[in-house]
PDB file of N, CA and C in Angstrom:
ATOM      1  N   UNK A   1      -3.116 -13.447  12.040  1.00  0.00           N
ATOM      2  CA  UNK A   1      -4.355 -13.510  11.269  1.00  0.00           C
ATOM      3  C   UNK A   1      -5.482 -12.908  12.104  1.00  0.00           C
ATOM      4  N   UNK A   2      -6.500 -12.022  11.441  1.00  0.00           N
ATOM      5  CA  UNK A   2      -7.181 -11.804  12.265  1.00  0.00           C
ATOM      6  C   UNK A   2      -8.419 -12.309  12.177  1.00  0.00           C
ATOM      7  N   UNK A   3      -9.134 -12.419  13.380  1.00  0.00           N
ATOM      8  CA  UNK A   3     -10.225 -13.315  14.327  1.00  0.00           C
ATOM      9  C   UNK A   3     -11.490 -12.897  13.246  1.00  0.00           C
ATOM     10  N   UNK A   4     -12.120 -13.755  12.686  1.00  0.00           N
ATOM     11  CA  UNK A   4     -13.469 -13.574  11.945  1.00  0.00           C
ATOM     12  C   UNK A   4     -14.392 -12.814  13.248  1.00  0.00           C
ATOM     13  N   UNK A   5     -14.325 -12.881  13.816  1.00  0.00           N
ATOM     14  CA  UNK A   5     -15.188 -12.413  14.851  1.00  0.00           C
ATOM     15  C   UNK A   5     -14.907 -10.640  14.881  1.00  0.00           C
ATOM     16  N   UNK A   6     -14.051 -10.333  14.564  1.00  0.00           N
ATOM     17  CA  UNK A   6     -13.316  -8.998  15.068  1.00  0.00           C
ATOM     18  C   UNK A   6     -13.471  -8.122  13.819  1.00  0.00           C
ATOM     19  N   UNK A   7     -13.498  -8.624  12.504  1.00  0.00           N
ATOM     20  CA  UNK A   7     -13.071  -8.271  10.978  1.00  0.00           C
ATOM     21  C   UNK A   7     -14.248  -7.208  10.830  1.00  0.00           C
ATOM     22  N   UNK A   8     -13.892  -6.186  10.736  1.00  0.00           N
ATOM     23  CA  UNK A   8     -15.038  -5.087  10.493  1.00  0.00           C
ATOM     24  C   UNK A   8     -15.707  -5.480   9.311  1.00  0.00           C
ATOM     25  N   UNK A   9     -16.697  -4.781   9.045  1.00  0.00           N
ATOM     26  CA  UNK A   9     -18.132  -4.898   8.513  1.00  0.00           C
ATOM     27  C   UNK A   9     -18.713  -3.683   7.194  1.00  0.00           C
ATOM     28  N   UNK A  10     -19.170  -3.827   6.499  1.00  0.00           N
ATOM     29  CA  UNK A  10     -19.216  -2.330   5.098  1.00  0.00           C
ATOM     30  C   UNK A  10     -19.689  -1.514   6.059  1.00  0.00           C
ATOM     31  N   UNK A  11     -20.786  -2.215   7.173  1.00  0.00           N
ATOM     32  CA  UNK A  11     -21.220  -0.917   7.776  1.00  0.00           C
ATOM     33  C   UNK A  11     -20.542   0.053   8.768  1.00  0.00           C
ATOM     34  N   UNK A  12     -19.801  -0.680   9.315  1.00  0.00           N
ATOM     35  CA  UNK A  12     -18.612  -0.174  10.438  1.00  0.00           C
ATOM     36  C   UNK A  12     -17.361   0.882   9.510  1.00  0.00           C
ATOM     37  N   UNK A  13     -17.238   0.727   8.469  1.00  0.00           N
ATOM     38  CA  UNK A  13     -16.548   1.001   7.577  1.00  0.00           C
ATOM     39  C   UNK A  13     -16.713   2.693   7.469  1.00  0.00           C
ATOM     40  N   UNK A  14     -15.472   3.669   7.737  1.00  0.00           N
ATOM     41  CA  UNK A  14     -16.200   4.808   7.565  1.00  0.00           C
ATOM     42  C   UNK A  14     -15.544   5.770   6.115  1.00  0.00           C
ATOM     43  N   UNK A  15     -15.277   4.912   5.492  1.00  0.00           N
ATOM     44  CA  UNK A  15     -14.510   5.359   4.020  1.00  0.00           C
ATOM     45  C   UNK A  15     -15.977   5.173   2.862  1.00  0.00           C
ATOM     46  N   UNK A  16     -16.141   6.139   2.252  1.00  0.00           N
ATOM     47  CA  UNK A  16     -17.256   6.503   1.194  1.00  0.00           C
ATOM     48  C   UNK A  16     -16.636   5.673  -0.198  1.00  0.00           C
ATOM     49  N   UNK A  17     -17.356   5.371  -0.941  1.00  0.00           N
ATOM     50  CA  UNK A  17     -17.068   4.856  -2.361  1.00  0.00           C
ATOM     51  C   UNK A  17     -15.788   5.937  -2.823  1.00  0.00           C
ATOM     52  N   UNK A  18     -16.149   7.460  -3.091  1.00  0.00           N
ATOM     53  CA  UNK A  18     -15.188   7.802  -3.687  1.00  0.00           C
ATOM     54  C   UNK A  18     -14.100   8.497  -3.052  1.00  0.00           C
ATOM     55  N   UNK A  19     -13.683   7.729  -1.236  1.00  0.00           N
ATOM     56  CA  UNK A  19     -12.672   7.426  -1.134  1.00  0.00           C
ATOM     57  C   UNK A  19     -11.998   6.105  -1.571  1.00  0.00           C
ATOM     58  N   UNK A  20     -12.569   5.118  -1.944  1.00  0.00           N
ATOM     59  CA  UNK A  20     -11.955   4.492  -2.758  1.00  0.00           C
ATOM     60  C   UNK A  20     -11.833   4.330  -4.226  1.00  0.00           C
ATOM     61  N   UNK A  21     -12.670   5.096  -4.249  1.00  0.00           N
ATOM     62  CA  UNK A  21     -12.637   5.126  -5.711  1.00  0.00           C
ATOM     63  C   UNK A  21     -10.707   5.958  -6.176  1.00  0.00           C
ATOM     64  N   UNK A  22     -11.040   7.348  -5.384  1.00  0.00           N
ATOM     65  CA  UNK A  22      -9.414   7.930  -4.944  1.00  0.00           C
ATOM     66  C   UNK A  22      -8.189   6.554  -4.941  1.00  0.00           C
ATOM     67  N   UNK A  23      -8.507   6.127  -3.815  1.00  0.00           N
ATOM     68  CA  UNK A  23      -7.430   5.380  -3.555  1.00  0.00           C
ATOM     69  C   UNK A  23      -7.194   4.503  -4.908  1.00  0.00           C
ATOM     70  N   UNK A  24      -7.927   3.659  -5.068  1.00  0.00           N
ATOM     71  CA  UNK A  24      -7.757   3.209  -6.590  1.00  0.00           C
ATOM     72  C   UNK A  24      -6.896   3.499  -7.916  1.00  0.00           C
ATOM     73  N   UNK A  25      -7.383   5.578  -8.130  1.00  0.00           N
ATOM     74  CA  UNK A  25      -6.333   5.688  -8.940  1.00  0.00           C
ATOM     75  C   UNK A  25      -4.916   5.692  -8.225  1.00  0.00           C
ATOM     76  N   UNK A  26      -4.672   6.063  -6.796  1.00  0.00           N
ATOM     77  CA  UNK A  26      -3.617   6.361  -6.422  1.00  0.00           C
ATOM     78  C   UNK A  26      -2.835   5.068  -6.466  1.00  0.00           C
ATOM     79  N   UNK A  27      -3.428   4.251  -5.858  1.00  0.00           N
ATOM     80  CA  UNK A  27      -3.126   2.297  -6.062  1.00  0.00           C
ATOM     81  C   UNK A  27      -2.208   2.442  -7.891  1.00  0.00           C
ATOM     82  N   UNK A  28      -2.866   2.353  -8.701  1.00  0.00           N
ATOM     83  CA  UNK A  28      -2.693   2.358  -9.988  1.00  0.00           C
ATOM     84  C   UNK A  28      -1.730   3.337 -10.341  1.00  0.00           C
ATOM     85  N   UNK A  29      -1.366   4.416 -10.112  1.00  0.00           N
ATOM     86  CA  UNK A  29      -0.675   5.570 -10.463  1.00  0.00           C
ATOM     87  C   UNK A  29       0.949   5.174  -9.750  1.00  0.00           C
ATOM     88  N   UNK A  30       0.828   4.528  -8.750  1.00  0.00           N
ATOM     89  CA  UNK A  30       1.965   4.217  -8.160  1.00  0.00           C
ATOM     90  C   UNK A  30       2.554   2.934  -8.887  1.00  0.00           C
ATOM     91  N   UNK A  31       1.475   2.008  -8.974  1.00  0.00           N
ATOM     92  CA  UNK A  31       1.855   0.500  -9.923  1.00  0.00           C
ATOM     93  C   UNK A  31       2.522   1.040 -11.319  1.00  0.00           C
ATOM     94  N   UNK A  32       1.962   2.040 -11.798  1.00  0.00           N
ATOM     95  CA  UNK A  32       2.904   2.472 -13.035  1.00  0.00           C
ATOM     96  C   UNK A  32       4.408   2.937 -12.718  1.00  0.00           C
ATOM     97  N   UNK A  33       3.960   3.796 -11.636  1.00  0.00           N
ATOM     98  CA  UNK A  33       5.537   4.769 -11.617  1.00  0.00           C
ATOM     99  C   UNK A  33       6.381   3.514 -11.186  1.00  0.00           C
ATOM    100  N   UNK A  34       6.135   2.231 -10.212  1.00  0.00           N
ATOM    101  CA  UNK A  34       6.951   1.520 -10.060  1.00  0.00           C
ATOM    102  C   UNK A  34       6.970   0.415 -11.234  1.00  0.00           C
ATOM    103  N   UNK A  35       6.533  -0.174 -11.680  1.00  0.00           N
ATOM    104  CA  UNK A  35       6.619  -0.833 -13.383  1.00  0.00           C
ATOM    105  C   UNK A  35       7.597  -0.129 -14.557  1.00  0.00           C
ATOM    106  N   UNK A  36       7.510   1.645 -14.181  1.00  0.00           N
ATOM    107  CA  UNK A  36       8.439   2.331 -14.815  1.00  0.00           C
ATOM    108  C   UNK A  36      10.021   1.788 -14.190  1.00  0.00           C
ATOM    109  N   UNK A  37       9.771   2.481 -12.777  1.00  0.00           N
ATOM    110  CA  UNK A  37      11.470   2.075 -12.249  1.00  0.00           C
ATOM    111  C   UNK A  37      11.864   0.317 -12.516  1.00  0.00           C
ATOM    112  N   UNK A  38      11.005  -0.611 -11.919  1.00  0.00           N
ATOM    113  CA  UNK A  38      11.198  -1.768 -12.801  1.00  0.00           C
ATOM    114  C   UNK A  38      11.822  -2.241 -14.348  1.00  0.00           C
ATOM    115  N   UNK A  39      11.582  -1.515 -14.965  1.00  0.00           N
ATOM    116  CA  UNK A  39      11.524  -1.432 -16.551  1.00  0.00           C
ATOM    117  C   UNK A  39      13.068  -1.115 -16.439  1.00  0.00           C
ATOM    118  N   UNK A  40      13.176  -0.063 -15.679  1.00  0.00           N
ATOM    119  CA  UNK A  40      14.740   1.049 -16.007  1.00  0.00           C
ATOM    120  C   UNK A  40      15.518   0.147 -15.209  1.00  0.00           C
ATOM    121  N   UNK A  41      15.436  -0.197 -14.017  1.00  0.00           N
ATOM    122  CA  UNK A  41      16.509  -1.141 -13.476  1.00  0.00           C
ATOM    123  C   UNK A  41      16.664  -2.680 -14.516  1.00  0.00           C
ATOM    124  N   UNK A  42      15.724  -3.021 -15.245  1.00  0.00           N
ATOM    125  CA  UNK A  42      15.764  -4.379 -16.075  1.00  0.00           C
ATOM    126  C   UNK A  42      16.655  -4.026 -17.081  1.00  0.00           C
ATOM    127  N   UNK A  43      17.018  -2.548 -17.293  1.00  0.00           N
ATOM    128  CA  UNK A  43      17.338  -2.094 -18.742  1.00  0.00           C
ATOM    129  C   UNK A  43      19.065  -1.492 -18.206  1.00  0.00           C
ATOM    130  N   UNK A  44      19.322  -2.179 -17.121  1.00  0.00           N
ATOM    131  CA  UNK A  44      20.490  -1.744 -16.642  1.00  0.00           C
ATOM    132  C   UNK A  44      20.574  -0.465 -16.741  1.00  0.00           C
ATOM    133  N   UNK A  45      19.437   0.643 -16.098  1.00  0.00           N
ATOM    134  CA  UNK A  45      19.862   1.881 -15.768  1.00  0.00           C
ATOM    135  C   UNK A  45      20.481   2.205 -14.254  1.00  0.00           C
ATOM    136  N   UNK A  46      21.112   3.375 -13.672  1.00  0.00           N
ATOM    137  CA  UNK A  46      21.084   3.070 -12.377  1.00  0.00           C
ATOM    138  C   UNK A  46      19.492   4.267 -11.881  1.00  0.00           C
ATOM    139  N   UNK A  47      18.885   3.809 -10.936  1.00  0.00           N
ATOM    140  CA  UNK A  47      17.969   3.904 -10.409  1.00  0.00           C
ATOM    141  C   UNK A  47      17.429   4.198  -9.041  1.00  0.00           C
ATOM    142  N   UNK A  48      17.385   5.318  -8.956  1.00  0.00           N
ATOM    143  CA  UNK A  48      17.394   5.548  -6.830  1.00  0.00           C
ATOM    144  C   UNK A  48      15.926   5.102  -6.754  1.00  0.00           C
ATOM    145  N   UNK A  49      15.892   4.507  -5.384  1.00  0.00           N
ATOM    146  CA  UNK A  49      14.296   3.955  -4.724  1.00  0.00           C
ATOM    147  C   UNK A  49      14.013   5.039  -3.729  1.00  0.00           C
ATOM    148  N   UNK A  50      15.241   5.532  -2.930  1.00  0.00           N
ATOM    149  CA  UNK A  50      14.556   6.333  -1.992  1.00  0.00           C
ATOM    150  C   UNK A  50      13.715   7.423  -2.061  1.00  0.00           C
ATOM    151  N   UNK A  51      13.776   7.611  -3.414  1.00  0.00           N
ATOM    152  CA  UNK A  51      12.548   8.791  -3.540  1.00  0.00           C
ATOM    153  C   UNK A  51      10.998   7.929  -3.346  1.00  0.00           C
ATOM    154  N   UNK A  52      11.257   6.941  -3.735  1.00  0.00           N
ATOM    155  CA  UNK A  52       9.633   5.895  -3.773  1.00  0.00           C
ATOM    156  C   UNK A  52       9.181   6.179  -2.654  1.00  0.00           C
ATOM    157  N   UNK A  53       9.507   6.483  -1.483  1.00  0.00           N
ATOM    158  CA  UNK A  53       8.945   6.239  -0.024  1.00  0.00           C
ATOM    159  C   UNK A  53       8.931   4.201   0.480  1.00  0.00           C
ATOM    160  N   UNK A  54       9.809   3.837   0.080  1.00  0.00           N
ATOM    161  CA  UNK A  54       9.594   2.537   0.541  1.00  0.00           C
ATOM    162  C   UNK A  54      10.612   2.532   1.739  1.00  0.00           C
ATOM    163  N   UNK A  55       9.904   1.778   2.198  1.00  0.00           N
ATOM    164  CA  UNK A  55      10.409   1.491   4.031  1.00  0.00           C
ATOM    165  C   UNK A  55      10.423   0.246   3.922  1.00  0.00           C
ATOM    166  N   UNK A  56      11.561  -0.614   3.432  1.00  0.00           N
ATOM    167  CA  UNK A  56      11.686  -2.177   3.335  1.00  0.00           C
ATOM    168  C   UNK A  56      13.131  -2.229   3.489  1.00  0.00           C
ATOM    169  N   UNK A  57      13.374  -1.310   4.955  1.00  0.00           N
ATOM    170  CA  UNK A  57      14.995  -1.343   5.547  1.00  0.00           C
ATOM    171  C   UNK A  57      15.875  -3.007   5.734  1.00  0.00           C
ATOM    172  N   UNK A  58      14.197  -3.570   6.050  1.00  0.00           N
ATOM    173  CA  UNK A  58      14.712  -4.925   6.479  1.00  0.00           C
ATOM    174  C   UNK A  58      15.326  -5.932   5.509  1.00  0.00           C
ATOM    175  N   UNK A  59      15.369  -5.824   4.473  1.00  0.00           N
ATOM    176  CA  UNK A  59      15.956  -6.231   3.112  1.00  0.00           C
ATOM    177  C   UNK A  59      16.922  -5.357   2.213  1.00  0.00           C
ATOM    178  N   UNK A  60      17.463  -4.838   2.866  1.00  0.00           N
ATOM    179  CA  UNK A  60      18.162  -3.799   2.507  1.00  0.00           C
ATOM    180  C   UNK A  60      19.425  -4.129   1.012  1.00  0.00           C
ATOM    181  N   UNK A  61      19.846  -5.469   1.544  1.00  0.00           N
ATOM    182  CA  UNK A  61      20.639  -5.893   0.475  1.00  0.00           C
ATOM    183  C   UNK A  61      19.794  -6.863  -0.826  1.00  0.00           C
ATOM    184  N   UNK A  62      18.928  -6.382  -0.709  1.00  0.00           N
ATOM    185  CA  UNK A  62      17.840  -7.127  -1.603  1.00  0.00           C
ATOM    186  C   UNK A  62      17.943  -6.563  -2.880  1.00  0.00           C
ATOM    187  N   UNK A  63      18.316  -7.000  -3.923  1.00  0.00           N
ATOM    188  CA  UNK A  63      18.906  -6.345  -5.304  1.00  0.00           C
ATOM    189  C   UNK A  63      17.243  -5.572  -5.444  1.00  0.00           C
ATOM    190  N   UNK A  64      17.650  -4.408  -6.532  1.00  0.00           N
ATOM    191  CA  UNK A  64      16.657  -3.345  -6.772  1.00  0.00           C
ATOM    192  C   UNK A  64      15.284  -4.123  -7.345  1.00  0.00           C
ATOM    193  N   UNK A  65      15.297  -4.662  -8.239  1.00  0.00           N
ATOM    194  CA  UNK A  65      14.568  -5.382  -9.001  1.00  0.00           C
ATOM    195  C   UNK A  65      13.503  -6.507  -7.752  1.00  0.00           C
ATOM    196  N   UNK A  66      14.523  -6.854  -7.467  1.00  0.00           N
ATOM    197  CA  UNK A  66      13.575  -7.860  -6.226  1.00  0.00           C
ATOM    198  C   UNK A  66      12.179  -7.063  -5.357  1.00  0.00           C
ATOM    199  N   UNK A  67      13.403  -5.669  -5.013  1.00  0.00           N
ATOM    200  CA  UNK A  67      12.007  -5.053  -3.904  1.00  0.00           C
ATOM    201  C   UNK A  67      11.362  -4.401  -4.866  1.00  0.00           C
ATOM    202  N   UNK A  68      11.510  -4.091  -5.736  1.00  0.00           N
ATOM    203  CA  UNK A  68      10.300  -3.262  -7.092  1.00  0.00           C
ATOM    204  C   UNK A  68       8.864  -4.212  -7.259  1.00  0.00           C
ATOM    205  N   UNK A  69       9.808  -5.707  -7.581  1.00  0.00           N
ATOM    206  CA  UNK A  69       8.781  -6.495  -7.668  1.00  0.00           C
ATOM    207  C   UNK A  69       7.990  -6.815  -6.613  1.00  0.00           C
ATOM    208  N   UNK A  70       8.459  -6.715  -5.305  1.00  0.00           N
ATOM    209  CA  UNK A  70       7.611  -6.786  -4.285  1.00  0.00           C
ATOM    210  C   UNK A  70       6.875  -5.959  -3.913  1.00  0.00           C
ATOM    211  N   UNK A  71       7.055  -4.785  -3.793  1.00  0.00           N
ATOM    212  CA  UNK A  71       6.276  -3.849  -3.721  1.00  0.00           C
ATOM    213  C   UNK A  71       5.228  -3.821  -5.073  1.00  0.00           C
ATOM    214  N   UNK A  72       5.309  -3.689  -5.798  1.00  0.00           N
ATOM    215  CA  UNK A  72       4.199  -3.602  -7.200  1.00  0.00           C
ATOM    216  C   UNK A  72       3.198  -4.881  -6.872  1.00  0.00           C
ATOM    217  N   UNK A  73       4.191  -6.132  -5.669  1.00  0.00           N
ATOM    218  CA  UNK A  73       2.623  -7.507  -5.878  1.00  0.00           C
ATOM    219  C   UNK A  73       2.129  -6.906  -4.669  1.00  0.00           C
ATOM    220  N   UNK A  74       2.686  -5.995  -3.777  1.00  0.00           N
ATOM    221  CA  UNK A  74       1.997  -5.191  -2.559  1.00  0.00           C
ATOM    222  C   UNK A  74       0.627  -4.251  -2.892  1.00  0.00           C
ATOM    223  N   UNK A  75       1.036  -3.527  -4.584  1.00  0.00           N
ATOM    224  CA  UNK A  75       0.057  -2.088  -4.557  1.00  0.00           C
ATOM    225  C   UNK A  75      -1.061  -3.350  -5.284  1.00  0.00           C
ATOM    226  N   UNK A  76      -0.560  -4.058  -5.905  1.00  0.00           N
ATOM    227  CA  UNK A  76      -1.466  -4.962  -6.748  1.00  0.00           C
ATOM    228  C   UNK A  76      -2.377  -5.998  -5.219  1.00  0.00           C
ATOM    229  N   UNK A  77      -1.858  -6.438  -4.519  1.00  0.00           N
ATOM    230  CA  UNK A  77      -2.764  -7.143  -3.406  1.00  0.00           C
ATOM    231  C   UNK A  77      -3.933  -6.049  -3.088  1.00  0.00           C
ATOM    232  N   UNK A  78      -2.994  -4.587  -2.951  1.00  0.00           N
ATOM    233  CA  UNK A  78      -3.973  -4.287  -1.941  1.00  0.00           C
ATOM    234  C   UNK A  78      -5.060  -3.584  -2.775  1.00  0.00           C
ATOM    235  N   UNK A  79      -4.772  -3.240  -4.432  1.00  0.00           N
ATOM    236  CA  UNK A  79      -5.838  -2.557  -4.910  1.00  0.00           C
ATOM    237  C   UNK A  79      -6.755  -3.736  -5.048  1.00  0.00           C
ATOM    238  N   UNK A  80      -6.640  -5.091  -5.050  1.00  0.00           N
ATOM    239  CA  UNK A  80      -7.849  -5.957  -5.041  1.00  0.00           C
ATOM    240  C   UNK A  80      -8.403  -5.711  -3.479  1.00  0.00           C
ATOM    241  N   UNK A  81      -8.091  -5.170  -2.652  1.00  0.00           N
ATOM    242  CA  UNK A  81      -8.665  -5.273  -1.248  1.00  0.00           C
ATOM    243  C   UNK A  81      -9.345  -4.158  -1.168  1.00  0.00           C
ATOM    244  N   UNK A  82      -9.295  -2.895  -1.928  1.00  0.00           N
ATOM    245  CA  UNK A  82     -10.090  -1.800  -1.732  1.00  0.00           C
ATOM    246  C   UNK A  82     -11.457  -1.502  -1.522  1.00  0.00           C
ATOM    247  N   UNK A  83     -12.110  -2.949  -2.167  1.00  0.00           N
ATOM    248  CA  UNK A  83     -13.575  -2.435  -1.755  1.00  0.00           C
ATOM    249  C   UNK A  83     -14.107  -3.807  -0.907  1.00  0.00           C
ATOM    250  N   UNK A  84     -12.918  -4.271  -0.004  1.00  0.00           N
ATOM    251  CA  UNK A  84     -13.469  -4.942   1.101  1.00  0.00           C
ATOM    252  C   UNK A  84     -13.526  -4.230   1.985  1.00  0.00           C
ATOM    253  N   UNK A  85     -14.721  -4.437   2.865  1.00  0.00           N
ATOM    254  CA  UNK A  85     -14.671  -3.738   4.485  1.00  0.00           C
ATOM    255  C   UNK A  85     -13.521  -3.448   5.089  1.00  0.00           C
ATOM    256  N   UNK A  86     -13.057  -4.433   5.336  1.00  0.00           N
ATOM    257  CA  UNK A  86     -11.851  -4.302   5.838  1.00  0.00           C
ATOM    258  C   UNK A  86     -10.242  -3.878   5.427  1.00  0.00           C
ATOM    259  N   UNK A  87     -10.772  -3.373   4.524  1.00  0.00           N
ATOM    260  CA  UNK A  87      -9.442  -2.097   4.120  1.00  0.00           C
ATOM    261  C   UNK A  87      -8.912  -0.793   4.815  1.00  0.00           C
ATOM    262  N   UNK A  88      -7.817  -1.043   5.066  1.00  0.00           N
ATOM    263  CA  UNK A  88      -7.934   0.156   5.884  1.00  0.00           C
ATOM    264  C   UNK A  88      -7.974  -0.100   7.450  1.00  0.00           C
ATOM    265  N   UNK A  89      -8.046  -1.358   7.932  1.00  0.00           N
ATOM    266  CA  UNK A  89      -8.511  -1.674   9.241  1.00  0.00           C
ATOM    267  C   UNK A  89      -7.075  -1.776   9.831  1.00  0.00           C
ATOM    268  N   UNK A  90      -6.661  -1.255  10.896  1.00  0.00           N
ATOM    269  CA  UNK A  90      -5.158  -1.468  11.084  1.00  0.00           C
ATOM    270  C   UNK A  90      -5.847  -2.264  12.600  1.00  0.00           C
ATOM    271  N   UNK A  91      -5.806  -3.921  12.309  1.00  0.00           N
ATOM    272  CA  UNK A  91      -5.801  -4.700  13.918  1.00  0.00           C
ATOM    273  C   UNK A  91      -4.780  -4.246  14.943  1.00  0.00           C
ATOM    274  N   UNK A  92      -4.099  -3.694  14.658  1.00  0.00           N
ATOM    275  CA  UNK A  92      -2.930  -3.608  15.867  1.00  0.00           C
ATOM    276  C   UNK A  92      -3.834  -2.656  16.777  1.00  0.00           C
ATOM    277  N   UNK A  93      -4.291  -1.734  16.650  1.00  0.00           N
ATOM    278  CA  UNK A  93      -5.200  -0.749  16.962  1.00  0.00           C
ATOM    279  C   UNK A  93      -6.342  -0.886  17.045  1.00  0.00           C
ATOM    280  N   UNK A  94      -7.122  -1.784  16.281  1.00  0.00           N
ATOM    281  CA  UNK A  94      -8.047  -2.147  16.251  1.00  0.00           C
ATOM    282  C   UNK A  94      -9.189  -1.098  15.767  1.00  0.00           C
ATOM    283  N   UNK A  95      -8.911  -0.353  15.005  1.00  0.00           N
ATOM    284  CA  UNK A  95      -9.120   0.873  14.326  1.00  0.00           C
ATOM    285  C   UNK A  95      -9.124   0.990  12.919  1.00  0.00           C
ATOM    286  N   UNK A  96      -9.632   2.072  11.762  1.00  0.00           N
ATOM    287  CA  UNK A  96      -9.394   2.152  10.670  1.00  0.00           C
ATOM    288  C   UNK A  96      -8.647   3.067  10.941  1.00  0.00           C
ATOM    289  N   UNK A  97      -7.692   3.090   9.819  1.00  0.00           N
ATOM    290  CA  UNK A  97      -6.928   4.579   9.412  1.00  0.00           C
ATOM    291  C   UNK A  97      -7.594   5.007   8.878  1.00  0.00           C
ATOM    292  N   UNK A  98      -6.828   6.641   9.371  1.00  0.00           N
ATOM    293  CA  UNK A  98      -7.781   8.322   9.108  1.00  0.00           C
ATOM    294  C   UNK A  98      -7.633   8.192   7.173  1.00  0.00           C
ATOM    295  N   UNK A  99      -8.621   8.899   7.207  1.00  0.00           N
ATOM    296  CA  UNK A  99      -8.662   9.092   5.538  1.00  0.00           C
ATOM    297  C   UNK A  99      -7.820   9.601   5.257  1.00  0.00           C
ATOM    298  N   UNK A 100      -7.110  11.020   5.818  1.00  0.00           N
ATOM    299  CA  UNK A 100      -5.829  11.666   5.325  1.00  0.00           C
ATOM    300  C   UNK A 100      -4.427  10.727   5.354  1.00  0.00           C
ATOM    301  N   UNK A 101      -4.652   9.442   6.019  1.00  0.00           N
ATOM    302  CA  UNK A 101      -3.025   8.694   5.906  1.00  0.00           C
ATOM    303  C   UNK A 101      -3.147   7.441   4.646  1.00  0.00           C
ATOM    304  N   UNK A 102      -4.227   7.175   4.041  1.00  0.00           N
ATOM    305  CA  UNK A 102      -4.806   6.420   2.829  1.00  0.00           C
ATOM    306  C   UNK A 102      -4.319   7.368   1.923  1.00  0.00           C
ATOM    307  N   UNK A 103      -4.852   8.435   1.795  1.00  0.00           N
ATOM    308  CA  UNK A 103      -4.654   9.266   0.788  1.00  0.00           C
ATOM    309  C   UNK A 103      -3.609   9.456   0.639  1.00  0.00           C
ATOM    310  N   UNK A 104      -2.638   9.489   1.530  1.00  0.00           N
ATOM    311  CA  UNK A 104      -1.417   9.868   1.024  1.00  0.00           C
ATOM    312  C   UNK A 104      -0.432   8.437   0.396  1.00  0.00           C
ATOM    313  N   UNK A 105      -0.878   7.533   1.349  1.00  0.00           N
ATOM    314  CA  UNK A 105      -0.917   6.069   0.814  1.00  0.00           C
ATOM    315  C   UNK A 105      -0.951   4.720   1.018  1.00  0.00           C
ATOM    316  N   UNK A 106      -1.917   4.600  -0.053  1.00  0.00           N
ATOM    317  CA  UNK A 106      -3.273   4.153   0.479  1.00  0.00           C
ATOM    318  C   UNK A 106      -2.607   2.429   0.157  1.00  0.00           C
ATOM    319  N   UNK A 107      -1.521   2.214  -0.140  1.00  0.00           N
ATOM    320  CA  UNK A 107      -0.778   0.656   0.235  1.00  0.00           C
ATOM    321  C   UNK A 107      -0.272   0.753   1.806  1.00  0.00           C
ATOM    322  N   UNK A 108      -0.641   1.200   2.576  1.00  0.00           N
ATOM    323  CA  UNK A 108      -0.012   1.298   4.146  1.00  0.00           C
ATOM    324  C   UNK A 108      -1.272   0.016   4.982  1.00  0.00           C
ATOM    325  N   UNK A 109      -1.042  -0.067   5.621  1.00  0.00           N
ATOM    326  CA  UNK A 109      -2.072  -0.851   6.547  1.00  0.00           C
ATOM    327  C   UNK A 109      -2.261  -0.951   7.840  1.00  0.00           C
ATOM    328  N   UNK A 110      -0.867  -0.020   8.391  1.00  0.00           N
ATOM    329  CA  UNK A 110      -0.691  -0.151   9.527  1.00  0.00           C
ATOM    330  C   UNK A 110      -0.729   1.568  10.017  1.00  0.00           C
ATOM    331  N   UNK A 111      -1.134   2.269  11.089  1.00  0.00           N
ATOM    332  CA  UNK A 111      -0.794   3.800  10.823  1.00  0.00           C
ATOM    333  C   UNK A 111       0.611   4.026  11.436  1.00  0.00           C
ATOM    334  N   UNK A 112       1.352   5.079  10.872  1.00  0.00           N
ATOM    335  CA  UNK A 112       2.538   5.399  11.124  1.00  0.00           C
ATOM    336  C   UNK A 112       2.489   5.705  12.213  1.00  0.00           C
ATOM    337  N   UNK A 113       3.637   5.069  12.843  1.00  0.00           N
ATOM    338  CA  UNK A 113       4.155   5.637  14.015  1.00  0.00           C
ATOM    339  C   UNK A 113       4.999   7.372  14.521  1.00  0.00           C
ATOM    340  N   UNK A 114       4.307   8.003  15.198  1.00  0.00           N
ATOM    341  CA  UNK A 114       4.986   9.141  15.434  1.00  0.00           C
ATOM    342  C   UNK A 114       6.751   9.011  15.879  1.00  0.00           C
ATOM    343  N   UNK A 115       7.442   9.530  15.553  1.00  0.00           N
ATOM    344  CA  UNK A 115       8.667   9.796  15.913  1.00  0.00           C
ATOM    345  C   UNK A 115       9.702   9.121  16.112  1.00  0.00           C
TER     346      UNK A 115
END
């Protein structure tokens, strides 16, 4: 959890309204495409995830439906977090992520690790 003391601030914040405004539709645009694959795995289609970009290796035997739904209460947490300060704040670093790694996507919280 991180330290009230530490939790960045709107002003410390260096993301503009209509980078979030961006992120927002992107938040939303993804909640559909995964509500879609949701829908198709409920409807007994078969259904690949690895195109999604999800990195939830650690559950690997986790039936399809399970990690759909988790991920969709993921894009859904975090589009309510978008216009807190602290979006975007990766504590490990103690840093915000660059605007170009939001944009690409903007449910991440942590910045990717190189290599």
């Amino acid at each position: 959890m991180q330290d009230e003391s530490t939790k960045p601030t709107a002003e410390a914040s260096p993301y503009r309204a209509e980078d979030r405004e961006r992120w927002r539709r992107l938040l939303l645009a993804k909640g559909q495409e995964i509500a879609k694959k949701l829908e198709d795995v409920l409807a007994g289609k078969d259904v690949r995830l690895e195109d999604l970009g999800l990195q939830m290796t650690d559950k690997e035997k986790e039936p399809k439906d399970k990690k759909l739904r988790r991920f969709l209460d993921l894009l859904m947490a975090r589009l309510k977090l978008v216009d807190d300060p602290s979006f975007g704040w990766d504590a490990e670093r103690g840093a915000f992520l660059p605007v170009a790694a939001l944009d690409e996507m903007p449910w991440i919280d942590l910045e990717p690790r190189a290599g």
